[in-house]
Protein backbone atom coordinates (compact mmCIF):
# COMPACT_ATOMS: atom_id res chain seq x y z
CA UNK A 1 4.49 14.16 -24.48
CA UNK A 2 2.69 11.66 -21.83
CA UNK A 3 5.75 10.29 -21.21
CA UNK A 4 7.69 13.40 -20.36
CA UNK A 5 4.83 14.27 -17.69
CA UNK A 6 4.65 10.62 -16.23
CA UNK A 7 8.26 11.03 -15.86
CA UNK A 8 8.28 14.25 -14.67
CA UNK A 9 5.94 13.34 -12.34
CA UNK A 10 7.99 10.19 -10.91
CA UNK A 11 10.78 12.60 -10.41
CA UNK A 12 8.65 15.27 -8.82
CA UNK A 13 7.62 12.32 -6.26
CA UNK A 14 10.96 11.25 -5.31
CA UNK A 15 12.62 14.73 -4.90
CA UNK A 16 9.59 15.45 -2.75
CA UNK A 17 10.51 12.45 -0.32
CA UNK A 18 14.26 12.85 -0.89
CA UNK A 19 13.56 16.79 0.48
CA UNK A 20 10.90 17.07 2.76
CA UNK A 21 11.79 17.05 6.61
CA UNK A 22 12.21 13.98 7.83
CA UNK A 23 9.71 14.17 10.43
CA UNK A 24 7.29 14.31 7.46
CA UNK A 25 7.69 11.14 6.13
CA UNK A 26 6.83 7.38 7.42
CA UNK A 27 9.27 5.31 8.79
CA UNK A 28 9.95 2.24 6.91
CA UNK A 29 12.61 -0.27 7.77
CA UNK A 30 14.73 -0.78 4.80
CA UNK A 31 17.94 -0.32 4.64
CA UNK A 32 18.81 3.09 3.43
CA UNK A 33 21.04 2.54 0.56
CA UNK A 34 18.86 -0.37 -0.44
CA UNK A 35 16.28 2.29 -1.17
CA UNK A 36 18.39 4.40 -3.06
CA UNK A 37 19.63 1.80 -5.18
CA UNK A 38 15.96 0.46 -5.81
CA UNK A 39 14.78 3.71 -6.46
CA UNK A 40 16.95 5.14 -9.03
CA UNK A 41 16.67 1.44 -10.17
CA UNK A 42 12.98 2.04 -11.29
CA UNK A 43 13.73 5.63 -12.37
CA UNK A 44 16.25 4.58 -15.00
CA UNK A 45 14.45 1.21 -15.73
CA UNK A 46 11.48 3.57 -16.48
CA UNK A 47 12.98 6.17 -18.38
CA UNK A 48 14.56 3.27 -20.65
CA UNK A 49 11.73 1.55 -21.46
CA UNK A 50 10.37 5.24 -22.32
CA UNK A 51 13.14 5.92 -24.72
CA UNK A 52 15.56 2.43 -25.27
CA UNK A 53 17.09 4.48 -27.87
CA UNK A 54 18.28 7.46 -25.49
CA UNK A 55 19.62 5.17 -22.05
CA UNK A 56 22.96 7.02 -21.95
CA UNK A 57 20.85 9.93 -21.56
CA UNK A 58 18.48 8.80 -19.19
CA UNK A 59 21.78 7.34 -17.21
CA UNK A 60 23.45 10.50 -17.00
CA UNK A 61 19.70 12.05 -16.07
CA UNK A 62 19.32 10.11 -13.48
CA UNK A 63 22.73 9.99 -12.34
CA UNK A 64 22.77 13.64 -11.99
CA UNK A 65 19.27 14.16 -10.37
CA UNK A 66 20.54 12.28 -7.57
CA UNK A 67 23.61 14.04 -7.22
CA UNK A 68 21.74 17.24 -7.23
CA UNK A 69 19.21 15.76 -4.39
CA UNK A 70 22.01 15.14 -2.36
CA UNK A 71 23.30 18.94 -2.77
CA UNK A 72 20.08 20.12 -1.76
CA UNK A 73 19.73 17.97 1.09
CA UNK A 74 23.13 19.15 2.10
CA UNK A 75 22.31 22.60 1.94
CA UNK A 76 18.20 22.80 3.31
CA UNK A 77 19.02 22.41 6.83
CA UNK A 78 15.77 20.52 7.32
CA UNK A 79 17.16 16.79 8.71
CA UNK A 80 18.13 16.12 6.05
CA UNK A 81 22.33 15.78 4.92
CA UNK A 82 24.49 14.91 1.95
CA UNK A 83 25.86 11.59 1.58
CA UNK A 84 28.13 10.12 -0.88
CA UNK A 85 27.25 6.29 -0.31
CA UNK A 86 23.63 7.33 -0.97
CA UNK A 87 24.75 8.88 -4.50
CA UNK A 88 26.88 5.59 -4.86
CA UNK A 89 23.58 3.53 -4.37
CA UNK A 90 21.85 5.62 -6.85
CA UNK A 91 24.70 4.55 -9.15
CA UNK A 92 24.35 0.90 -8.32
CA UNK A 93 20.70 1.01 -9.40
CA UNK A 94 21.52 3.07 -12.27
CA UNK A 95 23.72 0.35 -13.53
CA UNK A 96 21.53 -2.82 -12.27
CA UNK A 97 18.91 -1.22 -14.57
CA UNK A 98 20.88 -0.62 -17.56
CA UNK A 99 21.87 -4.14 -16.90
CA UNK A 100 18.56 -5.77 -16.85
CA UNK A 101 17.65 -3.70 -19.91
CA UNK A 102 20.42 -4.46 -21.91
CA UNK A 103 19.24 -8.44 -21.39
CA UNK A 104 16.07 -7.82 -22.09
CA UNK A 105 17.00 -6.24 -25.69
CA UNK A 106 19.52 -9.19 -26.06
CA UNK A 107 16.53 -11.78 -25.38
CA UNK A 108 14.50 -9.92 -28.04
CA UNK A 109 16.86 -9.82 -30.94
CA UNK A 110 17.43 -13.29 -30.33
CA UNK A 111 13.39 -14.02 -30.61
CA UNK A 112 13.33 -11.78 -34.16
């Protein structure tokens, strides 16, 4: 159960900066797709090493959490807009995650 609320907490965080005005929030100088890409990164990374046995799910999860964020930001009218590169960058750390996972359970079969 602790993990479900961490993790629903983690995803409360980021729709909260994906949605609020942008006015709201700090500037910060990273590139925005760079963000996106890091940040779904440790949202899937996290959600595997929650449950390794479930990572299609958590892909797909996360997958479609940012597709929804990017609906919403399409349709608030609060600064914010929809963008399909930022939903491909969510998908790029989606799949760098899975990746580093996936060698990390390789490097511990090979230990056992």
């Amino acid at each position: 159960m602790l993990r479900f609320v961490a993790y629903g907490l983690v995803c409360a965080a980021i729709l909260y900066v994906c949605l609020a005005p942008t006015e709201a929030l700090p500037t910060v100088n990273v590139w925005d797709k760079a963000e996106h890409a890091v940040t779904w990164g440790a949202l899937a990374g996290l959600g595997f090493l929650f449950w390794p046995r479930r990572t299609a799910a958590v892909a797909v999860f996360a997958l479609a959490f940012g597709a929804a964020i990017e609906l919403l930001q399409g349709t608030m009218g609060l600064g914010r807009s929809a963008d399909g590169f930022d939903l491909l960058a969510d998908a790029v750390g989606v799949l760098g995650a899975l990746g580093v996972f996936a060698l990390l359970r390789r490097s511990r079969r090979g230990r056992a």
